[in-house]
PDB file of N, CA and C in Angstrom:
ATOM      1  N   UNK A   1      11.338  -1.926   9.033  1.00  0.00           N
ATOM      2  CA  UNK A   1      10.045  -1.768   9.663  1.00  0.00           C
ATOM      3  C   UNK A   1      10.166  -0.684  10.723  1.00  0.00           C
ATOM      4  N   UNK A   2       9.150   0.320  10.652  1.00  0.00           N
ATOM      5  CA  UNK A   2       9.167   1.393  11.690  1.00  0.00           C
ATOM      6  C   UNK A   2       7.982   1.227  12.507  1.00  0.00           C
ATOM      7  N   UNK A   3       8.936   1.662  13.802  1.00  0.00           N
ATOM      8  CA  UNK A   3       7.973   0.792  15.220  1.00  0.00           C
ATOM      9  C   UNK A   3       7.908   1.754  16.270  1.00  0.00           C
ATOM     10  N   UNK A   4       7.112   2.462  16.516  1.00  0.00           N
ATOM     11  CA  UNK A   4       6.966   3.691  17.606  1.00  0.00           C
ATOM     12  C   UNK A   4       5.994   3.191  18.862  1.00  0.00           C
ATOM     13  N   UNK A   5       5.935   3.811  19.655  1.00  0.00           N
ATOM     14  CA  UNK A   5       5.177   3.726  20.548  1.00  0.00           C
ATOM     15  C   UNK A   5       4.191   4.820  20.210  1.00  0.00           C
ATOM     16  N   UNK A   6       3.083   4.573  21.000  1.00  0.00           N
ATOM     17  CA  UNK A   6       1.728   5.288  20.344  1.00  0.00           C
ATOM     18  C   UNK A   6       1.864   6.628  20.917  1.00  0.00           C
ATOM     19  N   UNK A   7       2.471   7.040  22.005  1.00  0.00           N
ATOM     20  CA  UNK A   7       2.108   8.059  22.575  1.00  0.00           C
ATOM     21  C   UNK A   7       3.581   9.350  21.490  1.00  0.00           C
ATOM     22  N   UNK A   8       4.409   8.302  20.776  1.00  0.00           N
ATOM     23  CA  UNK A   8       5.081   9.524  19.794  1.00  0.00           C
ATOM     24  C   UNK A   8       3.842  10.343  18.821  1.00  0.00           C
ATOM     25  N   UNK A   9       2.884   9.529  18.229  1.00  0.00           N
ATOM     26  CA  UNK A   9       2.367  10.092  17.335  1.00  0.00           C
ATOM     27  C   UNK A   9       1.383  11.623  18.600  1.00  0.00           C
ATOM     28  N   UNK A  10       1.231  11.770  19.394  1.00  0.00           N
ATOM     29  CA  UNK A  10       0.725  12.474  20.054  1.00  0.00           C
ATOM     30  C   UNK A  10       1.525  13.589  19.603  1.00  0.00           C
ATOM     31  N   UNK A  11       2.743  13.066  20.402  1.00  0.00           N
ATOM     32  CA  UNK A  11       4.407  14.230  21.037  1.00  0.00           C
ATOM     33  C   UNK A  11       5.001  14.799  19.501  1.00  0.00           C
ATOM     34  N   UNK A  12       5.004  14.001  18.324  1.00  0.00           N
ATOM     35  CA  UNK A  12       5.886  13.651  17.182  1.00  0.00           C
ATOM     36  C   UNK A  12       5.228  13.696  15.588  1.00  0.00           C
ATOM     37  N   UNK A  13       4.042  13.801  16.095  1.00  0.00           N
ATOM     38  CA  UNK A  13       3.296  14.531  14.629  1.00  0.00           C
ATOM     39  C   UNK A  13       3.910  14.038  13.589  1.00  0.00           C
ATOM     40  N   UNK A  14       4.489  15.529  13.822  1.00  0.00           N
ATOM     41  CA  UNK A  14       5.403  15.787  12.336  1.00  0.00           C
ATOM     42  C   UNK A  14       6.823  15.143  12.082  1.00  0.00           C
ATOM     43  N   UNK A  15       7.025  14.820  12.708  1.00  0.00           N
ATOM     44  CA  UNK A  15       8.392  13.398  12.489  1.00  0.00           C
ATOM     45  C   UNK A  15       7.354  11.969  11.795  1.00  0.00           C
ATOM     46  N   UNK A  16       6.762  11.546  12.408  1.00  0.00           N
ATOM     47  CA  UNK A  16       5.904  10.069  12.146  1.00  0.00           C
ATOM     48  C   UNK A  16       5.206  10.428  10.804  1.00  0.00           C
ATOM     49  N   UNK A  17       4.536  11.662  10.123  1.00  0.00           N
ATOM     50  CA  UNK A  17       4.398  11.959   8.969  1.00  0.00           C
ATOM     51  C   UNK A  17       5.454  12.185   8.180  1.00  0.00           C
ATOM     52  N   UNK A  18       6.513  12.927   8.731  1.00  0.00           N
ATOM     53  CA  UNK A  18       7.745  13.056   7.818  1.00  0.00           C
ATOM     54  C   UNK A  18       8.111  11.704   7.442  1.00  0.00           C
ATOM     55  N   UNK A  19       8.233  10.339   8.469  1.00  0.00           N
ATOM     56  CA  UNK A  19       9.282   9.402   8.334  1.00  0.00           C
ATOM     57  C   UNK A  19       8.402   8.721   7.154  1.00  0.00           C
ATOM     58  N   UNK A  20       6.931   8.488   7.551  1.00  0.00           N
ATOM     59  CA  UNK A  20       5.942   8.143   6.318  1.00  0.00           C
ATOM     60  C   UNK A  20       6.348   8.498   5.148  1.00  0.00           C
ATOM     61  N   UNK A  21       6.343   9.774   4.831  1.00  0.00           N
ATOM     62  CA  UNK A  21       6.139  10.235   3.556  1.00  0.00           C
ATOM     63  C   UNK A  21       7.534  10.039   2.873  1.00  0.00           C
ATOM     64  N   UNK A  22       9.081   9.816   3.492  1.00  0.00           N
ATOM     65  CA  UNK A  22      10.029   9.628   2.521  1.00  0.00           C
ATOM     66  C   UNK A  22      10.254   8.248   3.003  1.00  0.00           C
ATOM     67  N   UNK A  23       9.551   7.541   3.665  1.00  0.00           N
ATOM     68  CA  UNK A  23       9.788   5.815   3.392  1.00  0.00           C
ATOM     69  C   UNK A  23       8.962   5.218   2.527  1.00  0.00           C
ATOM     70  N   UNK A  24       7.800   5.701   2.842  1.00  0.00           N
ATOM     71  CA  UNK A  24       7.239   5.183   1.814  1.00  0.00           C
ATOM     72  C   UNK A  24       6.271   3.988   2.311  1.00  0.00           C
ATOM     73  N   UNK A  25       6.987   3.809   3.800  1.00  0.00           N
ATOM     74  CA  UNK A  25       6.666   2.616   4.657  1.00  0.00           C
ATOM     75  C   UNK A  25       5.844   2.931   5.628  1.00  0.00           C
ATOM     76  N   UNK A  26       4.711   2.124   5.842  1.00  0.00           N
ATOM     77  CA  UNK A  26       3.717   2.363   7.237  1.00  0.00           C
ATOM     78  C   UNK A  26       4.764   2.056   8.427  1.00  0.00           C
ATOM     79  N   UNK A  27       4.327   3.152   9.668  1.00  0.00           N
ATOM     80  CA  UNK A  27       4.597   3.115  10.876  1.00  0.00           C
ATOM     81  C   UNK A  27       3.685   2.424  12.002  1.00  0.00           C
ATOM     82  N   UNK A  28       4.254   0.988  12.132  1.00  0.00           N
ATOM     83  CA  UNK A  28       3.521   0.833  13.256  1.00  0.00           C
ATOM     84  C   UNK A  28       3.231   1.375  14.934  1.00  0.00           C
ATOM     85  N   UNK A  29       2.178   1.474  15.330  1.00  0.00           N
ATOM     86  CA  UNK A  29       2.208   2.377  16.782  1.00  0.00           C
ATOM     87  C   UNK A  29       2.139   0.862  17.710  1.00  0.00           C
ATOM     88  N   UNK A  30       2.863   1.182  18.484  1.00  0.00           N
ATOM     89  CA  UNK A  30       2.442   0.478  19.910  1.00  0.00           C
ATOM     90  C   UNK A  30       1.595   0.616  20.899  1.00  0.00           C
ATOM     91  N   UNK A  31       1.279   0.038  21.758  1.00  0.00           N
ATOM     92  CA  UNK A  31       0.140   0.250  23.212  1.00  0.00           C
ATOM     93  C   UNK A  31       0.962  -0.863  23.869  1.00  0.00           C
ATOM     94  N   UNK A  32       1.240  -0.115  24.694  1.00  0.00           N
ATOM     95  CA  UNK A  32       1.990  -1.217  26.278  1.00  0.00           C
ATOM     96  C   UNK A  32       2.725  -2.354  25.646  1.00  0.00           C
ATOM     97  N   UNK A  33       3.790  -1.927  24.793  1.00  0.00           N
ATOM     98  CA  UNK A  33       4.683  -3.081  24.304  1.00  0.00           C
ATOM     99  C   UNK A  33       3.894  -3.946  22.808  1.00  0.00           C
ATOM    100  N   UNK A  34       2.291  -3.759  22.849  1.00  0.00           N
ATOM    101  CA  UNK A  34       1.645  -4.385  21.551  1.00  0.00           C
ATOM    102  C   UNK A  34       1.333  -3.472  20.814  1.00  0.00           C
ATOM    103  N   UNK A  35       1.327  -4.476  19.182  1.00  0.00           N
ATOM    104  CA  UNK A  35       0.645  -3.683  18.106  1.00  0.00           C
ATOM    105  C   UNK A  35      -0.313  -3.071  18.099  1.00  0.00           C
ATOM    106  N   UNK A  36      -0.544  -1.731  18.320  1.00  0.00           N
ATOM    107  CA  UNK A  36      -2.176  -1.228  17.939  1.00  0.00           C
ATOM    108  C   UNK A  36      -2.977  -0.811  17.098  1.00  0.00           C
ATOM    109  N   UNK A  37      -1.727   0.138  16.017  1.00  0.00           N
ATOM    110  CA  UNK A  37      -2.135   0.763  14.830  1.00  0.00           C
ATOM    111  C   UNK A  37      -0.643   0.643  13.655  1.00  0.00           C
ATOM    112  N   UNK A  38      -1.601   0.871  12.708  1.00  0.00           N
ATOM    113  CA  UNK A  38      -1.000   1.799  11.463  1.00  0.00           C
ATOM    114  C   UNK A  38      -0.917   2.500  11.019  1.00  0.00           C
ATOM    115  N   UNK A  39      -0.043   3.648  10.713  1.00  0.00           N
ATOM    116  CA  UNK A  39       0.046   4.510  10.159  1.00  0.00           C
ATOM    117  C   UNK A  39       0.255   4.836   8.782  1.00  0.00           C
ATOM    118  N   UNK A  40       0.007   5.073   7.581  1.00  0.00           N
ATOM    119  CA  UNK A  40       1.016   5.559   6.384  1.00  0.00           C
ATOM    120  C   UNK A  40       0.695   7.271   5.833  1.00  0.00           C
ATOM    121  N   UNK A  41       1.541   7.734   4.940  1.00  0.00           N
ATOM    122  CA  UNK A  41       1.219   8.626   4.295  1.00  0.00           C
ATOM    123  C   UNK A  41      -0.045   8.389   3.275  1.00  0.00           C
ATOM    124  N   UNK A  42      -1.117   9.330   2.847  1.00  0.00           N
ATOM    125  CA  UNK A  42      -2.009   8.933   1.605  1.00  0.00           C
ATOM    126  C   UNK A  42      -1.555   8.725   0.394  1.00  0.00           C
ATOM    127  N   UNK A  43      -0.558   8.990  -0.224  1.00  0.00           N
ATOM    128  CA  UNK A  43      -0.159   8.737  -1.618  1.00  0.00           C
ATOM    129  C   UNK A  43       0.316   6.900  -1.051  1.00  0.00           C
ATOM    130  N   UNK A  44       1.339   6.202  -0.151  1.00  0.00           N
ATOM    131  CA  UNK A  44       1.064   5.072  -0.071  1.00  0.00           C
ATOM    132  C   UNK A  44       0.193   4.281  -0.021  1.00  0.00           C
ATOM    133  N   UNK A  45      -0.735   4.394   0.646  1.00  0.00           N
ATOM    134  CA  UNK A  45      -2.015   3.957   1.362  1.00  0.00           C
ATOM    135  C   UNK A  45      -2.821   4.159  -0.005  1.00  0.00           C
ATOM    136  N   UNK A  46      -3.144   5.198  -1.156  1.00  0.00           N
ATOM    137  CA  UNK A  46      -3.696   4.888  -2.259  1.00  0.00           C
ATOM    138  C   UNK A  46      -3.274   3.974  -3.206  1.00  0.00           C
ATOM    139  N   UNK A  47      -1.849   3.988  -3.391  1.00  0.00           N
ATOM    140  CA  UNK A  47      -1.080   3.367  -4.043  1.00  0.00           C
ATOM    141  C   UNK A  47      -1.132   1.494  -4.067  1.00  0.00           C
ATOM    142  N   UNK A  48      -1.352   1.238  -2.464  1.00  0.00           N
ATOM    143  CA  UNK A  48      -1.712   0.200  -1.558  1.00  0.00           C
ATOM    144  C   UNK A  48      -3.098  -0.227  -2.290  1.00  0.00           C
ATOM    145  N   UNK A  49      -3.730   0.720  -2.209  1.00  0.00           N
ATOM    146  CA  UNK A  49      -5.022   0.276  -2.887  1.00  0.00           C
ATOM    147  C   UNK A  49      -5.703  -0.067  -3.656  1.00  0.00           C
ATOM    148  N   UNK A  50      -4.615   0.953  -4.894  1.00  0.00           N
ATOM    149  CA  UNK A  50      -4.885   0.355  -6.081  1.00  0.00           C
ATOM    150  C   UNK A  50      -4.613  -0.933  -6.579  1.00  0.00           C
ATOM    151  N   UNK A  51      -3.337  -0.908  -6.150  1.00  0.00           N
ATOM    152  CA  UNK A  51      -2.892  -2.157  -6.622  1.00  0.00           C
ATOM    153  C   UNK A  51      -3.544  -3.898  -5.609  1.00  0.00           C
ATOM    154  N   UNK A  52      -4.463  -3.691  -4.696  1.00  0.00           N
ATOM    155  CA  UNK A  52      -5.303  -4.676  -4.278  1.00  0.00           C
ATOM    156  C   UNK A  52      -5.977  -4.809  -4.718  1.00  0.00           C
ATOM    157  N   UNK A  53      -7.001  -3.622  -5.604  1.00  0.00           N
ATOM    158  CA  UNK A  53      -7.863  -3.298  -6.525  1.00  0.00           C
ATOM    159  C   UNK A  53      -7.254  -4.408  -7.983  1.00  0.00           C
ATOM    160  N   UNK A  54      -6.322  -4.057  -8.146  1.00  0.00           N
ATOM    161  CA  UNK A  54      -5.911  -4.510  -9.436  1.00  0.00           C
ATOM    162  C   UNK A  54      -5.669  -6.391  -9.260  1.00  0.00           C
ATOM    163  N   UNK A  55      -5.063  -6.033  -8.128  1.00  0.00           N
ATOM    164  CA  UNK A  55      -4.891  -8.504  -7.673  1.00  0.00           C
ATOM    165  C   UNK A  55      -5.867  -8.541  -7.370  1.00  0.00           C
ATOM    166  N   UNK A  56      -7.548  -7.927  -7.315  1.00  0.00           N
ATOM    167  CA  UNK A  56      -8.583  -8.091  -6.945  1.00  0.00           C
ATOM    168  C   UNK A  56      -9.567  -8.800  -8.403  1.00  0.00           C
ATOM    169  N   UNK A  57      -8.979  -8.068  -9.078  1.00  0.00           N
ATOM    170  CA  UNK A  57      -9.659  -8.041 -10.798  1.00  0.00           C
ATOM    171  C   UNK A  57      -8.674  -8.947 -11.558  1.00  0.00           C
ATOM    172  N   UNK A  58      -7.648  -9.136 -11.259  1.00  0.00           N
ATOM    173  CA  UNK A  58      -6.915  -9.993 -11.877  1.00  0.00           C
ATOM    174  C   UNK A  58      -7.095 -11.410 -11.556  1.00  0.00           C
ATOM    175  N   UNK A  59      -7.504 -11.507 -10.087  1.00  0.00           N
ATOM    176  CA  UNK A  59      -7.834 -12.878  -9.582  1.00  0.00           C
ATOM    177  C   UNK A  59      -9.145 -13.424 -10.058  1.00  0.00           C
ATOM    178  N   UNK A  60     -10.374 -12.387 -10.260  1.00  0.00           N
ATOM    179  CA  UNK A  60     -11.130 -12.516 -10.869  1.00  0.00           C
ATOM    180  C   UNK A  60     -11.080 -13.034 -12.580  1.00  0.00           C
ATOM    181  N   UNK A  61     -10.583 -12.477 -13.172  1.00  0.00           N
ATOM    182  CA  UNK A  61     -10.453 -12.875 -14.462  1.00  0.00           C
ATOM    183  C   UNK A  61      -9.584 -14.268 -14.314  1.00  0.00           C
ATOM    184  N   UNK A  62      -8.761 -14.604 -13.691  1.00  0.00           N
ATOM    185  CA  UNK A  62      -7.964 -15.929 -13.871  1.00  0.00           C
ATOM    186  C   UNK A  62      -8.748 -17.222 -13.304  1.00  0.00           C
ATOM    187  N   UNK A  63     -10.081 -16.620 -12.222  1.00  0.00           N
ATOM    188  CA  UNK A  63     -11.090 -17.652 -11.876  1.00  0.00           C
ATOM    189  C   UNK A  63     -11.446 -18.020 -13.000  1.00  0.00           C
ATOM    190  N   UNK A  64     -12.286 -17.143 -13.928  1.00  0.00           N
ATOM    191  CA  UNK A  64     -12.883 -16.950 -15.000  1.00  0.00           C
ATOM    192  C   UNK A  64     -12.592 -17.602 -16.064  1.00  0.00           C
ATOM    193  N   UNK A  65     -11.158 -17.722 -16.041  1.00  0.00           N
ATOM    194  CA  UNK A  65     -10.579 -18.252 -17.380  1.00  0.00           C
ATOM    195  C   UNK A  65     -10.098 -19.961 -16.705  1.00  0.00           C
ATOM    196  N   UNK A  66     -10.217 -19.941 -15.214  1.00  0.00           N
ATOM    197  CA  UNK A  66     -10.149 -21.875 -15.203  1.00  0.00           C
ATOM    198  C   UNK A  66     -11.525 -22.568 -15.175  1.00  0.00           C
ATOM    199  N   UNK A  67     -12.856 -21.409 -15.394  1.00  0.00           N
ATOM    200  CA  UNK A  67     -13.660 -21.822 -15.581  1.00  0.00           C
ATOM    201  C   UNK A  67     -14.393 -22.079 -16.910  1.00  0.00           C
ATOM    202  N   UNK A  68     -13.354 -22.163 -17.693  1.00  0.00           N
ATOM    203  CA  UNK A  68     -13.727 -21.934 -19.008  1.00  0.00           C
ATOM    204  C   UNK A  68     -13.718 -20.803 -19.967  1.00  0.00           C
ATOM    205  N   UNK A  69     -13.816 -19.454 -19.336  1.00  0.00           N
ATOM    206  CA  UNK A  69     -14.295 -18.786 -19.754  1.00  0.00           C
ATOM    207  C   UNK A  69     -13.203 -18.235 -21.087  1.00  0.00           C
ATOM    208  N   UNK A  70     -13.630 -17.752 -22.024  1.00  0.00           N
ATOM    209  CA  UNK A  70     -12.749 -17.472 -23.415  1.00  0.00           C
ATOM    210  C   UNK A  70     -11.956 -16.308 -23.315  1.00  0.00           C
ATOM    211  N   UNK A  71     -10.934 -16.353 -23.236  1.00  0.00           N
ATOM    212  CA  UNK A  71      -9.956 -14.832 -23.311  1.00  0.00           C
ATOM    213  C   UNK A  71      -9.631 -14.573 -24.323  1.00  0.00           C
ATOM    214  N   UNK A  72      -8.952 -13.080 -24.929  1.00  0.00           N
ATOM    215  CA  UNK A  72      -8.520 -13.077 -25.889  1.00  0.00           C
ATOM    216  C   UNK A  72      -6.872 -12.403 -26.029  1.00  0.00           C
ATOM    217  N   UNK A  73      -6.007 -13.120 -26.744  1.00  0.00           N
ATOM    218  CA  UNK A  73      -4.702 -12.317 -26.914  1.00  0.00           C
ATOM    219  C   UNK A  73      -4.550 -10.855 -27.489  1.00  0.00           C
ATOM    220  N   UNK A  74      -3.390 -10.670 -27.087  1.00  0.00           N
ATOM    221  CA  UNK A  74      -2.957  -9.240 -27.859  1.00  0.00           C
ATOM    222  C   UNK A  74      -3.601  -9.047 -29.496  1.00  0.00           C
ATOM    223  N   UNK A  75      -3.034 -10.021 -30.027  1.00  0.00           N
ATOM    224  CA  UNK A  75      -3.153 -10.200 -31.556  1.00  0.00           C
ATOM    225  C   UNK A  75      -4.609 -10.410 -31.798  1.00  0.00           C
ATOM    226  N   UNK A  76      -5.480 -10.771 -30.918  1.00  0.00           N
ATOM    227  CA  UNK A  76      -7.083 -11.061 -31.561  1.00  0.00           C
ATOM    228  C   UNK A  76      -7.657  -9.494 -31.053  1.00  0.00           C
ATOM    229  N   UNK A  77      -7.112  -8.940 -29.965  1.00  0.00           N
ATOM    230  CA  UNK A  77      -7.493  -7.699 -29.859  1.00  0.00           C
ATOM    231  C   UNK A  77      -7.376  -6.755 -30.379  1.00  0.00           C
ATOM    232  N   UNK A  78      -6.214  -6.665 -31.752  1.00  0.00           N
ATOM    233  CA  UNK A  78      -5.606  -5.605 -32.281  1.00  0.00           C
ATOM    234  C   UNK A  78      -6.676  -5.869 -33.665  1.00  0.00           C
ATOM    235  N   UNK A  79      -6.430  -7.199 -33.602  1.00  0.00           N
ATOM    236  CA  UNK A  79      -7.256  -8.009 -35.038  1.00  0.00           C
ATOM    237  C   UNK A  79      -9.077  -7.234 -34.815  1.00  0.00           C
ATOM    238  N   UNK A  80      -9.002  -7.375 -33.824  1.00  0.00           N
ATOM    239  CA  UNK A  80     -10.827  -6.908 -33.511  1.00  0.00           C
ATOM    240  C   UNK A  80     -11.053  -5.384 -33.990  1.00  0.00           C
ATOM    241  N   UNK A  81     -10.218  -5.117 -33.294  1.00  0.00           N
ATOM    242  CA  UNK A  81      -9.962  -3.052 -33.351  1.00  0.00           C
ATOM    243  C   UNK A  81      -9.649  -2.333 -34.808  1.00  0.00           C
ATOM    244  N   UNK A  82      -8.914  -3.723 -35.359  1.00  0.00           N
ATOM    245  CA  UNK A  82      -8.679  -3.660 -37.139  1.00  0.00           C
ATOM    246  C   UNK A  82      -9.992  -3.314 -37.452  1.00  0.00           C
ATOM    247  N   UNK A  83     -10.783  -4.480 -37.224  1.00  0.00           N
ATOM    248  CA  UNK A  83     -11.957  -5.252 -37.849  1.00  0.00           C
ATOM    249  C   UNK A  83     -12.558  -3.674 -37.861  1.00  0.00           C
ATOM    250  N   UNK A  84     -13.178  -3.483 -36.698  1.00  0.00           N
ATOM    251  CA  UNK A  84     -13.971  -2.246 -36.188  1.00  0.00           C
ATOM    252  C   UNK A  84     -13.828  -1.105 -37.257  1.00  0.00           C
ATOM    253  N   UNK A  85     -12.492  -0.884 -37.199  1.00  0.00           N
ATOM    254  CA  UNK A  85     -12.208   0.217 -37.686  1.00  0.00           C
ATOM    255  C   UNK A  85     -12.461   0.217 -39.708  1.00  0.00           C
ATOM    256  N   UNK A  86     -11.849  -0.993 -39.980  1.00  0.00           N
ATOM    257  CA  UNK A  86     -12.073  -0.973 -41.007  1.00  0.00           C
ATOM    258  C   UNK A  86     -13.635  -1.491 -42.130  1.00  0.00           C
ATOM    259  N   UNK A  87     -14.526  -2.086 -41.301  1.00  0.00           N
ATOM    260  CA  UNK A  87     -15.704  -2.184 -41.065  1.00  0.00           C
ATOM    261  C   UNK A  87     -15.686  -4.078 -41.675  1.00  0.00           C
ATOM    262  N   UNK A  88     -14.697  -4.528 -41.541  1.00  0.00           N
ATOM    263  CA  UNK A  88     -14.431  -5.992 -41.903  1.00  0.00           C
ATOM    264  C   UNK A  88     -15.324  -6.751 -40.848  1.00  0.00           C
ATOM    265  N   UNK A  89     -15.223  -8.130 -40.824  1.00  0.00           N
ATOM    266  CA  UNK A  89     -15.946  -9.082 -40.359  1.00  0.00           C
ATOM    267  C   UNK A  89     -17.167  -8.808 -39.737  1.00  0.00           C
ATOM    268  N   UNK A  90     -18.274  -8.632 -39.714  1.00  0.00           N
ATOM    269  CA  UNK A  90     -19.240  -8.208 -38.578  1.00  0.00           C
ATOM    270  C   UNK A  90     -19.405  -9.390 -37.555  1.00  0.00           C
ATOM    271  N   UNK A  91     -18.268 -10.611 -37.726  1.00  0.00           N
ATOM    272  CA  UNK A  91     -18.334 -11.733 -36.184  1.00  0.00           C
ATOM    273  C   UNK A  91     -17.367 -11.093 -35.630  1.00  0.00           C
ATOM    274  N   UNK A  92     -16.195 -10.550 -36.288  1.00  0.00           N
ATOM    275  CA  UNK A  92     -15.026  -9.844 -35.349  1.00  0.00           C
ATOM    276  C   UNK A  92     -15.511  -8.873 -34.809  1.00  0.00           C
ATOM    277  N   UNK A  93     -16.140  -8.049 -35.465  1.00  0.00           N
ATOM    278  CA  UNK A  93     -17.342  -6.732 -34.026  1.00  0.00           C
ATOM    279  C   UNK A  93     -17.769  -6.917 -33.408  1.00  0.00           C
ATOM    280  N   UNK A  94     -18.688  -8.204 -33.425  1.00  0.00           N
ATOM    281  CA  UNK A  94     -19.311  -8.645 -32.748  1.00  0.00           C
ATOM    282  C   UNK A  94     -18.621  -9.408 -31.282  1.00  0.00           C
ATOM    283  N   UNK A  95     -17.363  -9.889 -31.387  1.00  0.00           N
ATOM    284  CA  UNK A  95     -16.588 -10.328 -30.950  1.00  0.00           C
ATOM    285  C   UNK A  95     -15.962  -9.398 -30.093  1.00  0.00           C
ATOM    286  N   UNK A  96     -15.370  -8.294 -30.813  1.00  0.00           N
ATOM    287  CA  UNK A  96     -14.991  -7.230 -29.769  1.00  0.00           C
ATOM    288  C   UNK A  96     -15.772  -6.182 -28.826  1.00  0.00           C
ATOM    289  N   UNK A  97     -17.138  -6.408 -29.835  1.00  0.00           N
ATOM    290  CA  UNK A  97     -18.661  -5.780 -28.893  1.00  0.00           C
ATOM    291  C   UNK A  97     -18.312  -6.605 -27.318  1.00  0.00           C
ATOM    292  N   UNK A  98     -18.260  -7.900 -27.303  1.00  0.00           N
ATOM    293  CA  UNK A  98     -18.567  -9.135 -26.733  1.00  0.00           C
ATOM    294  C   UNK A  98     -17.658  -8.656 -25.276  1.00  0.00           C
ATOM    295  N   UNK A  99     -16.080  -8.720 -25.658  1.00  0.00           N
ATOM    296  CA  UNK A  99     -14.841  -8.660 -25.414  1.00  0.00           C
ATOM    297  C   UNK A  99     -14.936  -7.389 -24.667  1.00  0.00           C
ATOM    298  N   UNK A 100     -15.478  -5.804 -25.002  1.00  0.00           N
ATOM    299  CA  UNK A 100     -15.935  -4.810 -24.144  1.00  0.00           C
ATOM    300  C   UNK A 100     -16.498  -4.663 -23.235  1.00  0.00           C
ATOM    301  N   UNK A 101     -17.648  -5.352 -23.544  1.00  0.00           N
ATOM    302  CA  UNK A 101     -18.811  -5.447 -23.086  1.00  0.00           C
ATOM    303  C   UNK A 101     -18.253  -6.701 -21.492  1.00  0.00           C
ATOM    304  N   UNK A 102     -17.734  -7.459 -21.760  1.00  0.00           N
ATOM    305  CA  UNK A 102     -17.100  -8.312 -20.436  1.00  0.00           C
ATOM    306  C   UNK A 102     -15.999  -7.210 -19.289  1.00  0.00           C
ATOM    307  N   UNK A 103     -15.194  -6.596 -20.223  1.00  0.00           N
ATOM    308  CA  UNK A 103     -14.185  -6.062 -19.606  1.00  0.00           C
ATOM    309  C   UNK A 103     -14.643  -5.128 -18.713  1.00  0.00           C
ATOM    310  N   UNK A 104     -15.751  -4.419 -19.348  1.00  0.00           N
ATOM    311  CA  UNK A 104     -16.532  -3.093 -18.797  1.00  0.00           C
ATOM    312  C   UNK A 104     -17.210  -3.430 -17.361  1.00  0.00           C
ATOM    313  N   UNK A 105     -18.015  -4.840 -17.300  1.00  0.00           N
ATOM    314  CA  UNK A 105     -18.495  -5.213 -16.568  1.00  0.00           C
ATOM    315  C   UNK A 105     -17.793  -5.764 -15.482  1.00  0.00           C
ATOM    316  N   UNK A 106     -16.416  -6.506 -15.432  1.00  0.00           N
ATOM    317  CA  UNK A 106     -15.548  -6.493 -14.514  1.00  0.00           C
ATOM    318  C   UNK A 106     -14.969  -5.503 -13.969  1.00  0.00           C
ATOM    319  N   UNK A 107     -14.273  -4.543 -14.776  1.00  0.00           N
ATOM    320  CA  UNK A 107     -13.658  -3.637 -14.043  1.00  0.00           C
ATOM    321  C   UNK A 107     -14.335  -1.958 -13.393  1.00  0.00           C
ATOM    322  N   UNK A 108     -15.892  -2.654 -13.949  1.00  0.00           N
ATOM    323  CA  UNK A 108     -16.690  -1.236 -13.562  1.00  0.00           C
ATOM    324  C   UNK A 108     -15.957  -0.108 -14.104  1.00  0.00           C
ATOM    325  N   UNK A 109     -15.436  -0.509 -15.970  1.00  0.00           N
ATOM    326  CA  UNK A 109     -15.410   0.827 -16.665  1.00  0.00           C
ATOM    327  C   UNK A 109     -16.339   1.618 -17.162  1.00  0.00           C
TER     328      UNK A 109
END
């Protein structure tokens, strides 16, 4: 854990960005002995984000699915994409219409 006092990022710029960018790790700043801020580089801090983004949508779908809701495996998805392609079942299209059409709407594709 990296722990500065606030008045380095003033004096130290470019050290407190340097130490960011090859740790990889946010720098906390101090004020009079307490926590005040955070610092990171942007490629962390996006990185950070996405992936809250992603336990954001994942938590969502696992609500979803103790609420009943119907998921589908690897194998019914490949089976659907068969279907599609080969113009078989019109419940399996319909199914993977279904199956899009959910995913799209969760993940705002």
């Amino acid at each position: 854990m990296n722990i500065r006092p606030s008045a380095s990022i003033r004096q130290n710029y470019n050290e407190i960005s340097e130490l960011c960018k090859k740790s990889g790790e946010p720098v906390y700043l101090t004020k009079n002995g307490e926590g005040d801020l955070v610092v990171m580089d942007i490629a962390s801090f996006e990185r950070r984000e996405k992936m809250l983004k992603l336990r954001e949508e994942l938590l969502a779908v696992e609500e979803d699915r103790l609420h009943g809701e119907k998921g589908y495996s690897v194998s019914d998805v490949s089976e659907m994409m068969r279907a599609g392609q080969t113009g078989e079942s019109a419940e399996m299209q319909r199914n993977f219409a279904l199956a899009i059409g959910r995913a799209r709407r969760k993940f705002s594709i």
